[in-house]
N, C-alpha and C. Protein backbone atom coordinates (compact mmCIF):
# COMPACT_ATOMS: atom_id res chain seq x y z
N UNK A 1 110.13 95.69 104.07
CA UNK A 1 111.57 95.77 104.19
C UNK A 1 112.14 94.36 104.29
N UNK A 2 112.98 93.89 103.96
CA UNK A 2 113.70 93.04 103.94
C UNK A 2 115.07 93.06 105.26
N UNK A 3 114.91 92.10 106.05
CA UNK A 3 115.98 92.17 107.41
C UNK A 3 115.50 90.64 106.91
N UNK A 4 116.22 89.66 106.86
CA UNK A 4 115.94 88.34 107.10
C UNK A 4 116.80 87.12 108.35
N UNK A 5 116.47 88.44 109.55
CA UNK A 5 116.47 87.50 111.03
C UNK A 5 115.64 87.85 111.57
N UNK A 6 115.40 87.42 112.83
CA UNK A 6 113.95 87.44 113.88
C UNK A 6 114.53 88.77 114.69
N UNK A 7 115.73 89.49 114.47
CA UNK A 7 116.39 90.72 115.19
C UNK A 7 116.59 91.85 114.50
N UNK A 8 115.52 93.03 114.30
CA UNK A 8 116.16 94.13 113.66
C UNK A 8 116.80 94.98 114.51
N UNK A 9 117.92 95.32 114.89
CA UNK A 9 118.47 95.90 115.58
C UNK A 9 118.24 97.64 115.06
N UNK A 10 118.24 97.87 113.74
CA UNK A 10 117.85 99.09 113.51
C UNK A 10 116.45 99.94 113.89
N UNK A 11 115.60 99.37 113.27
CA UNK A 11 114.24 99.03 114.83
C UNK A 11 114.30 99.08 115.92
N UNK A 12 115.02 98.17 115.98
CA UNK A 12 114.66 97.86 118.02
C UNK A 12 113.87 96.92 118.01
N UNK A 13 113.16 96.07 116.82
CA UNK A 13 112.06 95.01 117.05
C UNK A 13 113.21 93.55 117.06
N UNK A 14 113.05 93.04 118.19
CA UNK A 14 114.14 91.50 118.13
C UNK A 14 112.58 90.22 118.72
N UNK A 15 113.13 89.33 118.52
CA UNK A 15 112.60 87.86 118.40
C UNK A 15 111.18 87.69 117.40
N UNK A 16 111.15 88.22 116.81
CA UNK A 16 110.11 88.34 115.77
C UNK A 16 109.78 89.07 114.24
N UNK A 17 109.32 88.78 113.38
CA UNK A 17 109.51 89.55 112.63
C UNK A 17 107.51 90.05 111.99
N UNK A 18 106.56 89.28 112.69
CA UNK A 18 105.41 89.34 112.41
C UNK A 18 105.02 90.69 113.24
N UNK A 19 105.38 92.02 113.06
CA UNK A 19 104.85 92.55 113.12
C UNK A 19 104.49 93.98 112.15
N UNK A 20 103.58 95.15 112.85
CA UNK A 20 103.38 95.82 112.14
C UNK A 20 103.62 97.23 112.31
N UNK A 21 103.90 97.97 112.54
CA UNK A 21 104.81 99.23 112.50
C UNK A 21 103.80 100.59 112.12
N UNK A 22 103.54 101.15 113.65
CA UNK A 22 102.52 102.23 113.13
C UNK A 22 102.87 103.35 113.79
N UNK A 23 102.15 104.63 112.75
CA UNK A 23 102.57 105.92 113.54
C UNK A 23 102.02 105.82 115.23
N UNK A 24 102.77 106.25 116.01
CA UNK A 24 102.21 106.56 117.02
C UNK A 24 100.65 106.99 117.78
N UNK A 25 100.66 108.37 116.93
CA UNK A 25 99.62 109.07 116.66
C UNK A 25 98.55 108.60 116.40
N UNK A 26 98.75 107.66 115.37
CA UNK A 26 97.41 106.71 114.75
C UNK A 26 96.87 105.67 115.86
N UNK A 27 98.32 105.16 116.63
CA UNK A 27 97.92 104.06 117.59
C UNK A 27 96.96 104.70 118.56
N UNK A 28 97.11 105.78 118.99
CA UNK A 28 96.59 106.52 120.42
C UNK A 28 94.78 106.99 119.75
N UNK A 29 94.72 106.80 118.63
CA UNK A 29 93.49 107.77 118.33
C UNK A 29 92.46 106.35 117.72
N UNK A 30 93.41 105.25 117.65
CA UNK A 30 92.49 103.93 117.10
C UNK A 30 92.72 103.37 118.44
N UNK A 31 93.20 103.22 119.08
CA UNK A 31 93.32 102.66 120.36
C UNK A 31 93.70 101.19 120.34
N UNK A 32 95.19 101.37 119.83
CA UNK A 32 95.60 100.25 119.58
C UNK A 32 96.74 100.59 120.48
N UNK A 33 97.46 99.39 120.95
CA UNK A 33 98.26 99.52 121.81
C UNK A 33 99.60 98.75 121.52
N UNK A 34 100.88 98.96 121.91
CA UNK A 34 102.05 98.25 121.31
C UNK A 34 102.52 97.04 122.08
N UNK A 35 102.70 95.87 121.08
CA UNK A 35 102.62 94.48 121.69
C UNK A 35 100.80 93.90 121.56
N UNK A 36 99.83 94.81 120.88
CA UNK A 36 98.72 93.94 120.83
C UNK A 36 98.91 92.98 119.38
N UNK A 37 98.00 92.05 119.27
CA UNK A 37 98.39 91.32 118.21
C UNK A 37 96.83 91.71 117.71
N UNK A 38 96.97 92.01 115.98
CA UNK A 38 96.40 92.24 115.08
C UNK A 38 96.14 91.43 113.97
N UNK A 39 95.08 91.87 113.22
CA UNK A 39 94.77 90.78 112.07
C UNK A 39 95.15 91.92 110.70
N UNK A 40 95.98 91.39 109.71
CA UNK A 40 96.09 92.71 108.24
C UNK A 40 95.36 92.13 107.53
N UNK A 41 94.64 92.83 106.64
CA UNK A 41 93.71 92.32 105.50
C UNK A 41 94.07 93.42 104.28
N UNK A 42 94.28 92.46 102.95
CA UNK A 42 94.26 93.43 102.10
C UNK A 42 93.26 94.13 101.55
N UNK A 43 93.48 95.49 101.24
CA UNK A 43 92.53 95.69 100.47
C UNK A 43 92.39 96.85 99.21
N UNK A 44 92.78 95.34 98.71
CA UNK A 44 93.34 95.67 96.97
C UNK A 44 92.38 95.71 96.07
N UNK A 45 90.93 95.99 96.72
CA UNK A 45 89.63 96.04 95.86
C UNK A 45 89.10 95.00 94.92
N UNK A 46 89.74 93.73 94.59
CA UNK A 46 89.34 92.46 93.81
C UNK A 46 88.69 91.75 94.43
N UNK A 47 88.00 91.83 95.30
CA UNK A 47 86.93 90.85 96.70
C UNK A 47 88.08 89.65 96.63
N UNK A 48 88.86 89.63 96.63
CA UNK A 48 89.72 88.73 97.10
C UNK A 48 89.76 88.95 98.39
N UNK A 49 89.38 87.52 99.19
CA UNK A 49 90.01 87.38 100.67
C UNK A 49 91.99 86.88 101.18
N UNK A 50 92.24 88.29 101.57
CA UNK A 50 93.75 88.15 101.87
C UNK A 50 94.07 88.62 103.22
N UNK A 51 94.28 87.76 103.98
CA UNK A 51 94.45 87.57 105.18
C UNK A 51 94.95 87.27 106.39
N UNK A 52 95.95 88.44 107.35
CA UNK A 52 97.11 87.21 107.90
C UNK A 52 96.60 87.79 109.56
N UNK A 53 96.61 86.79 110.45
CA UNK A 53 96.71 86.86 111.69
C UNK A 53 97.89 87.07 112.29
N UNK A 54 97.80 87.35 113.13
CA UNK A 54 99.36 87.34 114.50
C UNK A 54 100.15 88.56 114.48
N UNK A 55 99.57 89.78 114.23
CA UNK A 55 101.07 90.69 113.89
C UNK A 55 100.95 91.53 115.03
N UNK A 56 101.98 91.54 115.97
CA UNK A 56 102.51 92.70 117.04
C UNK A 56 102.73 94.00 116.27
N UNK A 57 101.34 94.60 116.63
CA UNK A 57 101.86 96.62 116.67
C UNK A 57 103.31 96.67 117.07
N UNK A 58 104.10 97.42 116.73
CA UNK A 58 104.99 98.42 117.03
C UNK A 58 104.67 99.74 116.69
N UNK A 59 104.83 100.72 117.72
CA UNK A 59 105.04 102.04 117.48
C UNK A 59 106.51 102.66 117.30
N UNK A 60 106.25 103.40 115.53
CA UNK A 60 107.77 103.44 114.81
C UNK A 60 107.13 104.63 113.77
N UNK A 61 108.15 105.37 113.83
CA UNK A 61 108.43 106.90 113.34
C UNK A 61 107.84 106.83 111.84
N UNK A 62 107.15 106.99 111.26
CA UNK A 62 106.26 106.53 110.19
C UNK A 62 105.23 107.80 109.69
N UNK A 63 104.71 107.85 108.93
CA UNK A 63 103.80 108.75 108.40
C UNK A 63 102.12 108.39 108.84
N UNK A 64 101.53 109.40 109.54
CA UNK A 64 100.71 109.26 110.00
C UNK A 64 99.43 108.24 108.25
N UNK A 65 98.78 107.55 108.83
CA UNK A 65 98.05 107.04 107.88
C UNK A 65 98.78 105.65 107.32
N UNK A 66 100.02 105.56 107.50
CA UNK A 66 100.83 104.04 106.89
C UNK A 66 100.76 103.49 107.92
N UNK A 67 101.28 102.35 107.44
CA UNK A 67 102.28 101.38 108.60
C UNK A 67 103.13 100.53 107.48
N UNK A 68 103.78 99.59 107.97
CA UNK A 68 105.09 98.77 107.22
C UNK A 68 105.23 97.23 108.27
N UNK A 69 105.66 96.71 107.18
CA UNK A 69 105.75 95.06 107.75
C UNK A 69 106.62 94.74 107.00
N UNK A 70 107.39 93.94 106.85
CA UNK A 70 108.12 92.91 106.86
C UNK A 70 108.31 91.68 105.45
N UNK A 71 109.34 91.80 104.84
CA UNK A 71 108.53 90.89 103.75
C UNK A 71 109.96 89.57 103.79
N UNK A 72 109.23 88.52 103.47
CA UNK A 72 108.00 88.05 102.91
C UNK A 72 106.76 87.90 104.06
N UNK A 73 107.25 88.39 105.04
CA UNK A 73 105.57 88.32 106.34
C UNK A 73 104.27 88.50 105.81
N UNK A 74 104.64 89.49 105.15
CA UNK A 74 103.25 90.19 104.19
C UNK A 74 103.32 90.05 102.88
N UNK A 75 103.75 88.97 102.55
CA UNK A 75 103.58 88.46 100.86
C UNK A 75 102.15 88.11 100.61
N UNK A 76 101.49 87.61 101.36
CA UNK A 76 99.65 86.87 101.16
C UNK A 76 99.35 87.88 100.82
N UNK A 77 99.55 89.25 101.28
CA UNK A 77 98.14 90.33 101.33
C UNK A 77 98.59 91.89 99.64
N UNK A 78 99.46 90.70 99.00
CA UNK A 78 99.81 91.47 97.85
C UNK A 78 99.61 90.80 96.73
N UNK A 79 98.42 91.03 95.46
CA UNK A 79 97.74 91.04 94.91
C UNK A 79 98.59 90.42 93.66
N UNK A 80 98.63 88.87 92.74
CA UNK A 80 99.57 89.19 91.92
C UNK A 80 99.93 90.19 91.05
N UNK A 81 98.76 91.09 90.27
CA UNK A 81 98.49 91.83 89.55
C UNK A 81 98.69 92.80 90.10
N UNK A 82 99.17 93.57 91.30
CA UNK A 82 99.61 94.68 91.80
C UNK A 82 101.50 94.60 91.13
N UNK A 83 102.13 95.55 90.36
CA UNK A 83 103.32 94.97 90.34
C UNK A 83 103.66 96.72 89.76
N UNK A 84 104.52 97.20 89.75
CA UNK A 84 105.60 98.25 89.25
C UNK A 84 104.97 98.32 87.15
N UNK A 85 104.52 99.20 86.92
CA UNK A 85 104.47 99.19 85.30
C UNK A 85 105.50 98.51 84.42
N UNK A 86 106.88 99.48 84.80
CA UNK A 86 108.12 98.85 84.14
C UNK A 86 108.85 98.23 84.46
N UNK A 87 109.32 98.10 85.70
CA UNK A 87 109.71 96.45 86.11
C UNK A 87 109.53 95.41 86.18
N UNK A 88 107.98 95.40 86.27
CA UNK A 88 107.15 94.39 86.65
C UNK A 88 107.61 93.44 87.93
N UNK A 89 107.91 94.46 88.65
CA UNK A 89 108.08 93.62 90.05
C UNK A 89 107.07 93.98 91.22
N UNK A 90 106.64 93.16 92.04
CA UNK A 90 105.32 93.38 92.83
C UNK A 90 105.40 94.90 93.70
N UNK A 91 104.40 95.40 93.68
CA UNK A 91 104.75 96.68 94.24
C UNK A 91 104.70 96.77 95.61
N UNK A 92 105.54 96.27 96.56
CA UNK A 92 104.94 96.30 97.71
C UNK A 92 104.88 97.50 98.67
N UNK A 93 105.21 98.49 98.52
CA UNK A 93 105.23 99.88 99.09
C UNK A 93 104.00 100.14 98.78
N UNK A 94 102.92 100.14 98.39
CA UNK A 94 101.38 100.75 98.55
C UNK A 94 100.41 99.83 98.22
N UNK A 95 100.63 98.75 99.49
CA UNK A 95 99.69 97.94 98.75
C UNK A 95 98.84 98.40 100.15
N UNK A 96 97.30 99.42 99.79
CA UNK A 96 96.23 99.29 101.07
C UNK A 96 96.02 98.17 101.72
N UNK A 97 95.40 98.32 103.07
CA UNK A 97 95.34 97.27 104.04
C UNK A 97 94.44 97.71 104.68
N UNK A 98 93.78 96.75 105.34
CA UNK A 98 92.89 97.34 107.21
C UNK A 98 93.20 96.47 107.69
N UNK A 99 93.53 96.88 109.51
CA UNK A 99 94.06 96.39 110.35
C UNK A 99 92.86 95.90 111.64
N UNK A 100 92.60 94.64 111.87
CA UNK A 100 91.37 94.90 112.96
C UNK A 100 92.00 94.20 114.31
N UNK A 101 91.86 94.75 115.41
CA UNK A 101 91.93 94.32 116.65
C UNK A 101 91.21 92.59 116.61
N UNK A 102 91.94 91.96 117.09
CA UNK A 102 91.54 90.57 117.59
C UNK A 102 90.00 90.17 117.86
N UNK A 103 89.32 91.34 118.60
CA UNK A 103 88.10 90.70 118.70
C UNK A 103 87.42 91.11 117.12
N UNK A 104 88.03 91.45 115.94
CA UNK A 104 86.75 91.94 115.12
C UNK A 104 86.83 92.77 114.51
N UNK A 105 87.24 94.22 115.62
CA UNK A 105 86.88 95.41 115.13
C UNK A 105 87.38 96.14 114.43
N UNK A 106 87.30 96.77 113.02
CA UNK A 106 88.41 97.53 112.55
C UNK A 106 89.32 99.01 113.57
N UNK A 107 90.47 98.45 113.36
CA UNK A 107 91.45 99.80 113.82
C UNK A 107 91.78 100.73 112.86
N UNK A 108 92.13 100.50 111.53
CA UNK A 108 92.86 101.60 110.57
C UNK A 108 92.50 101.06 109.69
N UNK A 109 92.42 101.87 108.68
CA UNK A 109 92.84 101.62 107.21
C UNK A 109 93.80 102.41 106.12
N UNK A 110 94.70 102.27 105.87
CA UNK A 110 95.92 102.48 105.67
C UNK A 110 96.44 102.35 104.09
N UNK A 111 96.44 103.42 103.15
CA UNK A 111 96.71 103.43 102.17
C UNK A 111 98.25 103.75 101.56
């Protein structure tokens, strides 16, 4: 989504915009918690390493299995060659990801 201040008031997320936005449901059953900071990795199947540190969970009304971030926050982890057929504009609504807790461990993976 595009908000370009550190305040989404429609959210409720203010002084930041590095974070990541997950069903609830998903948080409680990966055992992730809101306000932990996470690592996103893409995974757009090209063994490309794409990779961003620092993103605060939020828990936000979402479809169990997604989450959503922020763009350009999450421009690294989108593939050039991922793009819309006929527009040819980058597709960023389904680009897969896994999300791992700080020490390592994977939390989700999210298509």
């Amino acid at each position: 989504t595009t908000v370009y201040r550190t305040d989404d008031r429609l959210r409720g997320i203010y002084g930041t915009r590095m974070v990541v936005m997950m069903n609830p449901q998903d948080m409680s059953r990966l055992q992730v918690v809101a306000g932990e900071e996470v690592t996103l990795s893409s995974a757009a199947g090209d063994q490309v390493k794409r990779e961003m540190h620092g993103f605060r969970v939020v828990p936000y009304n979402i479809p169990a299995g997604c989450v959503a971030g922020y763009y350009p926050e999450c421009n690294a982890l989108v593939p050039v060659w991922h793009y819309a057929e006929e527009s040819k504009v980058p597709a960023y609504k389904s680009v897969p990801v896994r999300i791992y807790k700080d020490e390592g461990h994977i939390a989700i993976a999210a298509e």
